[in-house]
N, C-alpha and C. Protein backbone atom coordinates (compact mmCIF):
# COMPACT_ATOMS: atom_id res chain seq x y z
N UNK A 1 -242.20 -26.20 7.34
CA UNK A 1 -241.72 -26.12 5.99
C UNK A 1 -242.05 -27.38 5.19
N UNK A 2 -241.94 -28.46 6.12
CA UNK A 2 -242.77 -29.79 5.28
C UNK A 2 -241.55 -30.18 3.78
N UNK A 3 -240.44 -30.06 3.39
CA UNK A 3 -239.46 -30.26 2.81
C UNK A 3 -239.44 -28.80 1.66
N UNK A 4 -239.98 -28.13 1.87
CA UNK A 4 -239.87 -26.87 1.00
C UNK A 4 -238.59 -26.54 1.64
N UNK A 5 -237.54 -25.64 0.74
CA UNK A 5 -236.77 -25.13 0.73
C UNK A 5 -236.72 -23.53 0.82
N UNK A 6 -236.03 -23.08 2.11
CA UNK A 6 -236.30 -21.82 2.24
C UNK A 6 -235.93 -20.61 1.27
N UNK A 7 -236.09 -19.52 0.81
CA UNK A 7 -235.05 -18.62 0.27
C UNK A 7 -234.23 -18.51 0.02
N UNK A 8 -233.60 -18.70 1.57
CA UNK A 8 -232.17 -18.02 1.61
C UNK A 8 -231.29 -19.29 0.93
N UNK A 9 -231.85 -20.23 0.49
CA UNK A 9 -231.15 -21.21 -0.16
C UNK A 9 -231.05 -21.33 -1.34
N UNK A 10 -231.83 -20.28 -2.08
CA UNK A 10 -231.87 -20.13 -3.47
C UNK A 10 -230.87 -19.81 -4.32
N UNK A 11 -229.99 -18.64 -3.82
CA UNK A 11 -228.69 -18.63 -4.29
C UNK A 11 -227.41 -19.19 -4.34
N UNK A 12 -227.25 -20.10 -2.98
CA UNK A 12 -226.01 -21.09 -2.88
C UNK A 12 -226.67 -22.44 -3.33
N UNK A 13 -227.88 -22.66 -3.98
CA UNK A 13 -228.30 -23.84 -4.55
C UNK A 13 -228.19 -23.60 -5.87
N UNK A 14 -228.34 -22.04 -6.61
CA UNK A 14 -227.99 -21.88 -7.78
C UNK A 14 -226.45 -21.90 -8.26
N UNK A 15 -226.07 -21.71 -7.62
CA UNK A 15 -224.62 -21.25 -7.11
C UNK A 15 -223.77 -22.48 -7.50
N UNK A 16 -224.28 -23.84 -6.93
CA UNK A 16 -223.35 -25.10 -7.14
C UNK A 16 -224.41 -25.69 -8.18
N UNK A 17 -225.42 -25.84 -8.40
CA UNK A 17 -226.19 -26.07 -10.13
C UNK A 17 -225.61 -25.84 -11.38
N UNK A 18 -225.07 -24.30 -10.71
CA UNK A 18 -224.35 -24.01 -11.88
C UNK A 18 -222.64 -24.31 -12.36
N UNK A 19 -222.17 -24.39 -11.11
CA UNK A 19 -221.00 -25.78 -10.93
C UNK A 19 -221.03 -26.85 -11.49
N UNK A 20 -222.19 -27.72 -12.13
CA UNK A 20 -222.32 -28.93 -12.15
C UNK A 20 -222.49 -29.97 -11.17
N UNK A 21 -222.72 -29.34 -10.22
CA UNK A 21 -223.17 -30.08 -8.45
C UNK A 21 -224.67 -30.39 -8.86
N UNK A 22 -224.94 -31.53 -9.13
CA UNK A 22 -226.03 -32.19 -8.43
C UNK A 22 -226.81 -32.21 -7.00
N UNK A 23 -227.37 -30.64 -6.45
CA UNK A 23 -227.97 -30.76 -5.11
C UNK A 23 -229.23 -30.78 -5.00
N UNK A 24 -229.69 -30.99 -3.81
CA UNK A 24 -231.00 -30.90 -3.20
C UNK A 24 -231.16 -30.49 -2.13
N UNK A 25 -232.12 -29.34 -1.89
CA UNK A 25 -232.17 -29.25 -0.25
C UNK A 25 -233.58 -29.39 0.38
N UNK A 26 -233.65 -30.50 1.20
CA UNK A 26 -234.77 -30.75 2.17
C UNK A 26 -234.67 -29.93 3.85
N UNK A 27 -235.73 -29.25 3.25
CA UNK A 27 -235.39 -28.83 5.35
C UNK A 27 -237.00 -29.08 5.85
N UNK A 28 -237.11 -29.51 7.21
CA UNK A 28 -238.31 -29.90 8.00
C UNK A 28 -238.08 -30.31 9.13
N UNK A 29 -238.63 -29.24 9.98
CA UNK A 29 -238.86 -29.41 11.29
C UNK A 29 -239.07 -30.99 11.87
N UNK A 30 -238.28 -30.94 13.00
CA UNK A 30 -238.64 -32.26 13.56
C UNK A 30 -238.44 -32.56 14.90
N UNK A 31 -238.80 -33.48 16.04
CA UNK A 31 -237.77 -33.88 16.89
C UNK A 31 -237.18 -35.00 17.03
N UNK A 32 -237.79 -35.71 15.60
CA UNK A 32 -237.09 -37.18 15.65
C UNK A 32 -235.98 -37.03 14.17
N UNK A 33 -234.68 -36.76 14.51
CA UNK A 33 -234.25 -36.41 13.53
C UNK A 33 -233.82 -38.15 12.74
N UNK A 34 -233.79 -38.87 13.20
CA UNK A 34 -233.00 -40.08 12.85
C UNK A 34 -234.32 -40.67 12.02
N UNK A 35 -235.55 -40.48 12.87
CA UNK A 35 -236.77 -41.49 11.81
C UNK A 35 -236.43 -40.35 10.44
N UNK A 36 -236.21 -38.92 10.48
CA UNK A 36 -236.20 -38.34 9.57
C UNK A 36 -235.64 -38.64 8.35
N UNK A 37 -233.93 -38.89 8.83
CA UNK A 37 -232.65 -39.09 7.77
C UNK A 37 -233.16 -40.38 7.13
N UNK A 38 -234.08 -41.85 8.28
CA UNK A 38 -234.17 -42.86 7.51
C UNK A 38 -235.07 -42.77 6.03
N UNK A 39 -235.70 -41.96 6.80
CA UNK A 39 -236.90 -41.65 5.70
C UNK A 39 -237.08 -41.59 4.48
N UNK A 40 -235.61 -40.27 4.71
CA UNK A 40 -235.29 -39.18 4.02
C UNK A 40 -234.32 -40.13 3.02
N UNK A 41 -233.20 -40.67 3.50
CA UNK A 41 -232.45 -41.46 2.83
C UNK A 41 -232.97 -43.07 2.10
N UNK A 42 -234.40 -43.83 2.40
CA UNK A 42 -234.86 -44.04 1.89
C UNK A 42 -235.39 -44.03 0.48
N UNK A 43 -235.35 -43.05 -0.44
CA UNK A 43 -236.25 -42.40 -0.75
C UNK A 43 -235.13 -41.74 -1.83
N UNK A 44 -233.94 -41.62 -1.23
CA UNK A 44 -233.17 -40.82 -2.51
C UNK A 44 -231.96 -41.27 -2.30
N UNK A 45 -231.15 -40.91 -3.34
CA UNK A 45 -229.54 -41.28 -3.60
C UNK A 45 -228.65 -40.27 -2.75
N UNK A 46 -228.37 -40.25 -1.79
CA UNK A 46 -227.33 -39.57 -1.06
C UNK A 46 -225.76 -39.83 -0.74
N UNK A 47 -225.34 -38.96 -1.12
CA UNK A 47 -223.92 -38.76 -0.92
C UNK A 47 -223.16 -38.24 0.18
N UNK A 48 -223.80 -36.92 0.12
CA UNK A 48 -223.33 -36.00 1.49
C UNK A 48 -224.46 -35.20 2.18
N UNK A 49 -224.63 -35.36 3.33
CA UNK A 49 -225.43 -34.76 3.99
C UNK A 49 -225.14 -33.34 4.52
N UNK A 50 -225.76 -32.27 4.43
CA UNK A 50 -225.14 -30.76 4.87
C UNK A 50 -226.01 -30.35 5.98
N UNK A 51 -225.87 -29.93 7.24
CA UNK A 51 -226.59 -29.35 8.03
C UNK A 51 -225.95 -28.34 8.70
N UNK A 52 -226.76 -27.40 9.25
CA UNK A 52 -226.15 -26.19 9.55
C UNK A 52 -226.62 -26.34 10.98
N UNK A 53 -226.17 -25.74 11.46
CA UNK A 53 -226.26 -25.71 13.03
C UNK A 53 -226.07 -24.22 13.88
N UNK A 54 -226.66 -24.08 14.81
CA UNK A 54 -226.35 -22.55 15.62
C UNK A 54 -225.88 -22.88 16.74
N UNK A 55 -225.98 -23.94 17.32
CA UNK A 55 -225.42 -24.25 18.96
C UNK A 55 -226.57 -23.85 19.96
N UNK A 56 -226.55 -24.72 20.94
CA UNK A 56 -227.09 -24.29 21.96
C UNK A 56 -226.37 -24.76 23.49
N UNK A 57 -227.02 -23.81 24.36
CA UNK A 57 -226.14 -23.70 25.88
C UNK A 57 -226.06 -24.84 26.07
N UNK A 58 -224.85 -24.88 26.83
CA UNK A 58 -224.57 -25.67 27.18
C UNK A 58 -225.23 -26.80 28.22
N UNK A 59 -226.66 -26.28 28.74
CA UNK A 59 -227.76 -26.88 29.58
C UNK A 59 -228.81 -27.36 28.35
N UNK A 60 -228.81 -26.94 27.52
CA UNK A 60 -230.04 -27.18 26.81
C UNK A 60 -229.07 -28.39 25.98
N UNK A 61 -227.16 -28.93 25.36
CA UNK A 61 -226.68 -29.77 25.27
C UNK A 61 -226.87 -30.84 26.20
N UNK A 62 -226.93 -30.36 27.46
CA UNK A 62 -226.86 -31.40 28.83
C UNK A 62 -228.04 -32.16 28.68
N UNK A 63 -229.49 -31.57 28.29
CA UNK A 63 -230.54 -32.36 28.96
C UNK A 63 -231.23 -32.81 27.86
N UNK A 64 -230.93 -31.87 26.71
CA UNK A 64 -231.84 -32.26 25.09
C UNK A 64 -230.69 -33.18 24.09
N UNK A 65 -229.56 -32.58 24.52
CA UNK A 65 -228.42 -33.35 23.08
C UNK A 65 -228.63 -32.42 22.05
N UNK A 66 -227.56 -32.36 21.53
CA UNK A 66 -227.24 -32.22 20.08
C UNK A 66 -227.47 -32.69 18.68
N UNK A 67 -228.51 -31.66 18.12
CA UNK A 67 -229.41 -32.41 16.33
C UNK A 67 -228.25 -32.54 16.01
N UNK A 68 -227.03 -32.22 16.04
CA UNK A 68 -225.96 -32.60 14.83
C UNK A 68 -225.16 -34.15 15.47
N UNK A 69 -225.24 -33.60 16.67
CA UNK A 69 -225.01 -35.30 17.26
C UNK A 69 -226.20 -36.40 17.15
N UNK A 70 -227.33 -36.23 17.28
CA UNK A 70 -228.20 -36.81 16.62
C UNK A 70 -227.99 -37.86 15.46
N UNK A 71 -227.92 -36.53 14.62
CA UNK A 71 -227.42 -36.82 12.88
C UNK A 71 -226.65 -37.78 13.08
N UNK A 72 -225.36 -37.28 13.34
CA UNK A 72 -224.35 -38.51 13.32
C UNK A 72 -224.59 -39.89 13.83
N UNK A 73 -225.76 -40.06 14.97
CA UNK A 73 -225.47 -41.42 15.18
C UNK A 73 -226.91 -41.92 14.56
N UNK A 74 -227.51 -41.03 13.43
CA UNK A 74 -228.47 -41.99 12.33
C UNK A 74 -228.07 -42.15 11.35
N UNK A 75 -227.32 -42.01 11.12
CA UNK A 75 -226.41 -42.11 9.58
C UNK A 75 -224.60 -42.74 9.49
N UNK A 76 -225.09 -43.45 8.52
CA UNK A 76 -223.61 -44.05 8.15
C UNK A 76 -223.14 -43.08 7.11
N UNK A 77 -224.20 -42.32 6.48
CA UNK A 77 -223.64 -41.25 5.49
C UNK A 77 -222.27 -40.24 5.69
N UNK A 78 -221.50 -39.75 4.86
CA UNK A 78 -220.86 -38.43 5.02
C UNK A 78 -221.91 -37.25 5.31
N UNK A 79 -221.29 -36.26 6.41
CA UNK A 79 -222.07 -35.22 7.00
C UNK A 79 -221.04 -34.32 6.51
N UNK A 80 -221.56 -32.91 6.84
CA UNK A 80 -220.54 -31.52 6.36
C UNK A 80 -221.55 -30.57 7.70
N UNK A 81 -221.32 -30.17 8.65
CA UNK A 81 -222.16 -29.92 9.43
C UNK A 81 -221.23 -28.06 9.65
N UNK A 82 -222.02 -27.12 9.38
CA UNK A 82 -221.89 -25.47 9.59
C UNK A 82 -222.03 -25.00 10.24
N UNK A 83 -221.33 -24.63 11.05
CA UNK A 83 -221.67 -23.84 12.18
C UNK A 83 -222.06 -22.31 11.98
């Protein structure tokens, strides 16, 4: 996706625009999520970070870790993380 924003984000991004929410959504594949956020937070004014998450087994937690645990330990930012 390379920071394009998918579809299905088109309507809950219109959704708080039209709130008066100031958002942005970056999504891009990665496995270095932390060089990502530096990058990423580099680069722009952030407030709150939103990531969504699906879970994975509890073996694939054991030996890979958790992107949302990840997240958390590259950022001093506020997270909002969805399950």
């Amino acid at each position: 996706m390379g920071g394009d924003q998918p579809k299905l984000l088109d309507e809950p991004l219109h959704r708080l625009r039209k709130a008066g929410i100031n958002v942005q959504a970056h999504c891009e594949p990665t496995d270095n999520i932390k060089e990502l956020i530096a990058r990423y937070e580099a680069g722009n004014a952030i407030d709150l970070l939103v990531m969504g998450t699906h879970g994975h087994s509890k073996w694939h937690r054991l030996f890979k870790g958790s992107t949302a645990l990840r997240l958390l330990k590259a950022t001093t930012r506020s997270i909002l993380i969805i399950k």
